[in-house]
Protein backbone atom coordinates (compact mmCIF):
# COMPACT_ATOMS: atom_id res chain seq x y z
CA UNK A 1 218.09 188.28 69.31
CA UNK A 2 215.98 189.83 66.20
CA UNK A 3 217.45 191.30 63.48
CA UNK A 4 217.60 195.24 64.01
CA UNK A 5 214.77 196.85 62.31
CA UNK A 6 215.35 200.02 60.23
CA UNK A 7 212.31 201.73 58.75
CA UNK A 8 212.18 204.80 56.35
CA UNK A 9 209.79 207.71 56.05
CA UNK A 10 209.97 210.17 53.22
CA UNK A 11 208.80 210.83 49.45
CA UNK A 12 209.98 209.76 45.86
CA UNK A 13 213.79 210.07 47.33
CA UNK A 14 213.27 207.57 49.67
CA UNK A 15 210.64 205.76 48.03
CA UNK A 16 213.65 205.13 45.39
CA UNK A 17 212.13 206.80 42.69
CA UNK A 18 214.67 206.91 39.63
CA UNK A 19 216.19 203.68 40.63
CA UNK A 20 214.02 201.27 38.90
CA UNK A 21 213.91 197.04 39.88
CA UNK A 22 211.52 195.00 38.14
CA UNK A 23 207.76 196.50 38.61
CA UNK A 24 208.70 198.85 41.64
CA UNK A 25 211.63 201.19 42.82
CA UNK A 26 214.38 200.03 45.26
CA UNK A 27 216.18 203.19 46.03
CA UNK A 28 218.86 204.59 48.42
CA UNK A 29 217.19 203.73 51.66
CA UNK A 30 217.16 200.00 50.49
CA UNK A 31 220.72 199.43 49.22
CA UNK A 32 221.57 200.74 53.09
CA UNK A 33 219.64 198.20 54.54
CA UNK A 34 221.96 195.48 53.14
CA UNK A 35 224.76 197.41 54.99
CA UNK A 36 223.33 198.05 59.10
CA UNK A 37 224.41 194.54 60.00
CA UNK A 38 226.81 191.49 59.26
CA UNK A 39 223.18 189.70 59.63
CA UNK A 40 219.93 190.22 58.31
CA UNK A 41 218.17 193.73 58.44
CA UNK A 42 214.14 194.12 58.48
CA UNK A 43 213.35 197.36 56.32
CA UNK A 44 210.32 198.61 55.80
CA UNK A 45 210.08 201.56 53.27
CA UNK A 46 207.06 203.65 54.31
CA UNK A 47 208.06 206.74 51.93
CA UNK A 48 205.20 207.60 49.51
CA UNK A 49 205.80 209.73 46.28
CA UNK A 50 204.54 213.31 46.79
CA UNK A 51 204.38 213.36 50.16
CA UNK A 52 204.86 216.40 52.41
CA UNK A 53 205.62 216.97 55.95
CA UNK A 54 202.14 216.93 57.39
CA UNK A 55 202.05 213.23 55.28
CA UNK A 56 204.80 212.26 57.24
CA UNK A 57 203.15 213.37 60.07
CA UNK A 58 199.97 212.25 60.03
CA UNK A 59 200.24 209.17 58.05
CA UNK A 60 203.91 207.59 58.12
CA UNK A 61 204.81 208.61 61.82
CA UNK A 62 202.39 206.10 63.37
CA UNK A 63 202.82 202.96 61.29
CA UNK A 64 206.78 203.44 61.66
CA UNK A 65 206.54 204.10 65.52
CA UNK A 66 204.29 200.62 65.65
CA UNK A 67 207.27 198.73 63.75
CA UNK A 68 209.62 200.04 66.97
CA UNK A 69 212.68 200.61 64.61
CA UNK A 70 216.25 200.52 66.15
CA UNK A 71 217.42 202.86 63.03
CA UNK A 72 214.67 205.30 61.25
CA UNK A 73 214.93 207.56 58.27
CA UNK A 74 213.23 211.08 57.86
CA UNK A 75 214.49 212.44 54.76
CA UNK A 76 211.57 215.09 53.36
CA UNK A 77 210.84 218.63 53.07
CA UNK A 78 211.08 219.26 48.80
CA UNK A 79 207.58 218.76 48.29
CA UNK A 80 206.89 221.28 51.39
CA UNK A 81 208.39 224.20 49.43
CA UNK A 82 206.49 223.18 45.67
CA UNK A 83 203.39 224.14 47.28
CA UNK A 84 201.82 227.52 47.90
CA UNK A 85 200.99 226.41 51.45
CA UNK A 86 204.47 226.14 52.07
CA UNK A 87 204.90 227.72 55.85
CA UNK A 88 207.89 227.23 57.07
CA UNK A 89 206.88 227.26 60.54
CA UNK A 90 204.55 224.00 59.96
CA UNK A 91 207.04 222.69 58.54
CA UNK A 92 209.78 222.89 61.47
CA UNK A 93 206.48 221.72 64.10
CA UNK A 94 206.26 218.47 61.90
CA UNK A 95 209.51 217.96 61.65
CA UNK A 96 209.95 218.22 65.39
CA UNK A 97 206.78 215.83 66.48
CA UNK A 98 208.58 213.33 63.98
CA UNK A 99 211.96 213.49 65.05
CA UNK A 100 211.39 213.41 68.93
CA UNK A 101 208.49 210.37 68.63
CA UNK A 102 211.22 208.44 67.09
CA UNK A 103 214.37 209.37 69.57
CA UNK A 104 211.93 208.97 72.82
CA UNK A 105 211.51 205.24 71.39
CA UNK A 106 215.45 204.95 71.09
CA UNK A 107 215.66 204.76 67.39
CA UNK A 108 218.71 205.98 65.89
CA UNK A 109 217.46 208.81 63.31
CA UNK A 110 218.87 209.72 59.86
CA UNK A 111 218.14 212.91 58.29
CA UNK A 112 219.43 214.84 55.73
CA UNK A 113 219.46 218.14 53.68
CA UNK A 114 218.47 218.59 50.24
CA UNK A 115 219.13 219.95 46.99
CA UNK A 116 216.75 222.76 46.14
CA UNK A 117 214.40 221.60 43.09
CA UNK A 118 214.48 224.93 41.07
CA UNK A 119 218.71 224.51 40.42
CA UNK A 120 217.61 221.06 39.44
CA UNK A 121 215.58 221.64 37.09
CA UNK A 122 217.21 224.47 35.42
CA UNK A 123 214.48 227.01 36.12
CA UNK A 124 215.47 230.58 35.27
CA UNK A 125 217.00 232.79 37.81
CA UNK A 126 213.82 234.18 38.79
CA UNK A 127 212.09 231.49 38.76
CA UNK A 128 214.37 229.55 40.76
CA UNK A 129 215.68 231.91 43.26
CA UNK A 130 212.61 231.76 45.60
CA UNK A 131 212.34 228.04 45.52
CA UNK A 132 216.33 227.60 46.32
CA UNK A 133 215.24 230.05 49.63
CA UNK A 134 212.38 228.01 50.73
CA UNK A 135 215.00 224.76 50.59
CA UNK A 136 217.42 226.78 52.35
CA UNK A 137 215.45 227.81 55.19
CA UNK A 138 213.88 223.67 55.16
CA UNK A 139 217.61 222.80 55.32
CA UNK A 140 218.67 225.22 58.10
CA UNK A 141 215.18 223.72 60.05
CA UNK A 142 216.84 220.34 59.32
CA UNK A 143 220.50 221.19 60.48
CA UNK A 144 218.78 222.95 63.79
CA UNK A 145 216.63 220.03 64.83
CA UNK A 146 219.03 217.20 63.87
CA UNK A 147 221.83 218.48 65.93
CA UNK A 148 218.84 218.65 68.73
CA UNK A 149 218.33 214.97 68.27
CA UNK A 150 221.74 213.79 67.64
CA UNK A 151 220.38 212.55 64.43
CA UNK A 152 222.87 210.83 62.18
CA UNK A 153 222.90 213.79 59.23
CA UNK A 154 223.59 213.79 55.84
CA UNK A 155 224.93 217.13 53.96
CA UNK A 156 223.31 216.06 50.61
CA UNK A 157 222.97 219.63 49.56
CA UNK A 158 226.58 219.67 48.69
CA UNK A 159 228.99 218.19 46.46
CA UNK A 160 230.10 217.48 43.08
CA UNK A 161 227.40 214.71 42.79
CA UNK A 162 224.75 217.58 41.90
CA UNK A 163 226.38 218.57 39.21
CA UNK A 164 226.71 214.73 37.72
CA UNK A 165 224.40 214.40 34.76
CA UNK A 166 225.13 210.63 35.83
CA UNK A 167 224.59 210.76 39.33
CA UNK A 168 220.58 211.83 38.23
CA UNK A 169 217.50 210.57 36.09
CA UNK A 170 216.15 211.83 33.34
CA UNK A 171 213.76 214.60 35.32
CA UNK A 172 216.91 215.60 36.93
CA UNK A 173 214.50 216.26 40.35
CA UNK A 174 215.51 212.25 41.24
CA UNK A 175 218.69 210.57 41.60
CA UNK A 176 219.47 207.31 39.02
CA UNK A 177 220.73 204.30 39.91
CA UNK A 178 223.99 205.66 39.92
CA UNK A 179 222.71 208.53 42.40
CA UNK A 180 220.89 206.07 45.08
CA UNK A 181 223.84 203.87 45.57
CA UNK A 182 225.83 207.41 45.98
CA UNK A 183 223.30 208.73 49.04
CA UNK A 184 223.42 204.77 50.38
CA UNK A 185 227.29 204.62 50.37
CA UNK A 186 227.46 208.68 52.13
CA UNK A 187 224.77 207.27 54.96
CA UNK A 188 227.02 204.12 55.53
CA UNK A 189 230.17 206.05 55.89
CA UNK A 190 228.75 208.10 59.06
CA UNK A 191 226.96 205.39 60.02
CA UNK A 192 229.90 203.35 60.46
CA UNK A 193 232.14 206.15 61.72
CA UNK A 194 229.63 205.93 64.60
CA UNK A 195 229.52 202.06 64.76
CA UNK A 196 226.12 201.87 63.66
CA UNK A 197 226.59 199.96 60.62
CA UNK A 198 228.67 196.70 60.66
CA UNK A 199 227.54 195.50 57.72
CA UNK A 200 229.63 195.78 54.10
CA UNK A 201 228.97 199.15 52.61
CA UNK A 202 227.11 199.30 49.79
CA UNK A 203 228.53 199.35 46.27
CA UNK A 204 228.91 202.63 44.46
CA UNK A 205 229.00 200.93 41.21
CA UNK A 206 225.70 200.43 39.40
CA UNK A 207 224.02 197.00 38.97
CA UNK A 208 222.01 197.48 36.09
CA UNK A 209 223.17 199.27 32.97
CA UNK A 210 221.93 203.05 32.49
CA UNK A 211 218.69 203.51 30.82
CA UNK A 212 219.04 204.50 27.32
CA UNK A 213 218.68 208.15 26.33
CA UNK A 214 215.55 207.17 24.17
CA UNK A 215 214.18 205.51 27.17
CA UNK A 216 214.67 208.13 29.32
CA UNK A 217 213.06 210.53 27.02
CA UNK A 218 210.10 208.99 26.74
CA UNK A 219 209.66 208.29 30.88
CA UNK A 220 209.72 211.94 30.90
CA UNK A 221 207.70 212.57 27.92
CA UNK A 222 205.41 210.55 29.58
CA UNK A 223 205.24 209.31 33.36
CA UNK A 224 207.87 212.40 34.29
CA UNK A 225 205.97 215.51 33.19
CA UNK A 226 203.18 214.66 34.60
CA UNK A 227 205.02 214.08 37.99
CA UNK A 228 206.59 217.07 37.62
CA UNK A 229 202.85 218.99 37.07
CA UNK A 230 200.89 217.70 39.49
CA UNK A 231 202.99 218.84 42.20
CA UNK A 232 203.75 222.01 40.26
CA UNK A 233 199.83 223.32 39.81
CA UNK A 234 199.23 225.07 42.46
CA UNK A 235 202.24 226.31 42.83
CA UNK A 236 202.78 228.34 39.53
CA UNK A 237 200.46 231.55 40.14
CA UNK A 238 202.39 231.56 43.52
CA UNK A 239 205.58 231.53 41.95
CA UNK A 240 205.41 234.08 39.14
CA UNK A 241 204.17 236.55 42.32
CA UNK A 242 207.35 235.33 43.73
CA UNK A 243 209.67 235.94 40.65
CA UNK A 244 207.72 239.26 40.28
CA UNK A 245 208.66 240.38 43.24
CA UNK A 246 212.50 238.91 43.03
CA UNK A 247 212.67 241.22 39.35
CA UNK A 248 211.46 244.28 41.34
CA UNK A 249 213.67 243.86 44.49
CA UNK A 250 216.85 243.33 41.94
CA UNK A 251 216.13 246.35 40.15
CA UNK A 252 216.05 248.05 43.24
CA UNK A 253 219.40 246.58 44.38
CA UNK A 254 217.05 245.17 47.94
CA UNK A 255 217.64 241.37 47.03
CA UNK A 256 219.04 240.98 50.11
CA UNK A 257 216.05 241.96 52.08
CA UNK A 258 214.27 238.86 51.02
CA UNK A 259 216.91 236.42 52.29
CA UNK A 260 216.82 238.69 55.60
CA UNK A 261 213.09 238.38 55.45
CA UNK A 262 213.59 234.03 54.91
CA UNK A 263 216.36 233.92 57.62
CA UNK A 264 214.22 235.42 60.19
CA UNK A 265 211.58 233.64 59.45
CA UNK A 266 213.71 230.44 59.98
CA UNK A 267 214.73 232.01 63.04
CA UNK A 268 210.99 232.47 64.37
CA UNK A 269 210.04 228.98 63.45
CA UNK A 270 213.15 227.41 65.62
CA UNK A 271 212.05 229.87 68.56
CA UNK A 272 208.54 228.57 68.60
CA UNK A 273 208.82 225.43 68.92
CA UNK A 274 208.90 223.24 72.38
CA UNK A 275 211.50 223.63 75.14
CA UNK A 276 214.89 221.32 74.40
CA UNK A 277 213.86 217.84 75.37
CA UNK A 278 217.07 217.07 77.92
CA UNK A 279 216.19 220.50 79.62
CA UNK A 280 214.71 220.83 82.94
């Protein structure tokens, strides 16, 4: 028999971004590859910094459906809502193609929800408010289409780990070392609760010491910023419009008319898509 195959599609999160070995990143998805089986475990990481749903789509889906995985990861959506494209509805038809090309083949899926990237970084209330509803309406598409699938899901928008300067990297948008082997662990444990992972869970404790706060200032000084800004750009003009308009529905005492306004749009992108896939 081959050794199961477990392939993972994604961004800088999965890529292992923050979680630095030798030239390269290893990352969360890695460390639970160690874990799946007693034996050895082909992994493929596929995940590409910066990418989007429509990269997912369009570029990851068909290499990783080629490798035939027995378990895949889809773990992606933050980059979706940094952009002013962002359309929720695109994003739940992606997310859809991907998860039911991978669960026609038989591959056990992995998904998860996310943190939203303006608490992360600290933006102001404003600033941050509109970006934490886009996440929140990515996160409900998630929740929806995963219990669809009977994806194997991860509630990674929650916990005291968030608030764990340790847990994170210097850009706070990534998880450290610390971090990765925290999201590898949380996927084992429901993995295994399942029986899908027989393997030894991975350690929580980290293998390399924590980079220096020197160090880390200068990978944001330097390599972090400009991460940061070039999936940023576009986005600002968009987002001032947005905390505009967030100022002038508080003053009004409407605010809540916007996260109406984001849950039926959530609502309408669920409705439109294709007909369950076990119905008749």
């Amino acid at each position: 028999m081959r050794a199961p195959r477990f392939v993972a599609l994604g961004d800088s999160l999965t890529e292992g971004v923050g979680d630095p070995v030798g030239d390269g990143w290893r990352g969360w998805a890695a460390l639970l590859a160690d874990g799946l089986a007693e034996g050895a475990v082909e992994f493929t990481n596929l995940a590409v910094s910066g990418s989007q749903t429509r990269d997912v789509l369009e570029r990851q889906l068909p290499a990783g459906l080629a490798l035939r995985p027995d378990v895949v990861s889809v773990v992606i959506g933050v980059n979706d809502t940094l952009r002013c494209t962002f359309d929720i509805r695109a994003v739940a038809a992606r997310l859809d193609a991907v998860y039911a090309a991978f669960t026609e083949q038989g591959a056990v899926l992995l998904t998860a929800c996310l943190p939203d990237p303006g608490a992360m970084l600290g933006l102001p209330g404003a600033l941050s408010r509109p970006l934490a509803r886009r996440q929140r309406a990515v996160n409900a598409v998630v929740h929806a289409l995963s219990e669809r699938y009977g994806a194997v899901h991860l509630h990674a928008s929650e916990g005291a780990w968030l608030t764990d300067r340790a847990m994170w990297s210097a850009d706070r948008l990534h998880p450290g070392e610390r971090g990765h082997r925290q999201l590898a662990v949380r996927f084992h444990a429901v993995l295994a609760e399942r029986g899908l992972a027989r393997g030894t869970a991975p350690s929580p404790e980290p293998e390399f010491p924590a980079p220096t706060k020197s160090a880390s200032l200068w990978w944001l000084a330097t390599a972090g910023t400009g991460w940061v800004a070039r999936r940023c750009t576009d986005l600002l003009p968009q987002l001032l419009t947005l905390a505009a308009d967030e100022m002038r529905h508080r003053a009004r005492g409407t605010s809540a008319r916007l996260d109406l306004r984001a849950s039926a749009a959530v609502s309408a992108a669920l409705a439109g898509l294709s007909v369950e896939p076990d119905a008749a």
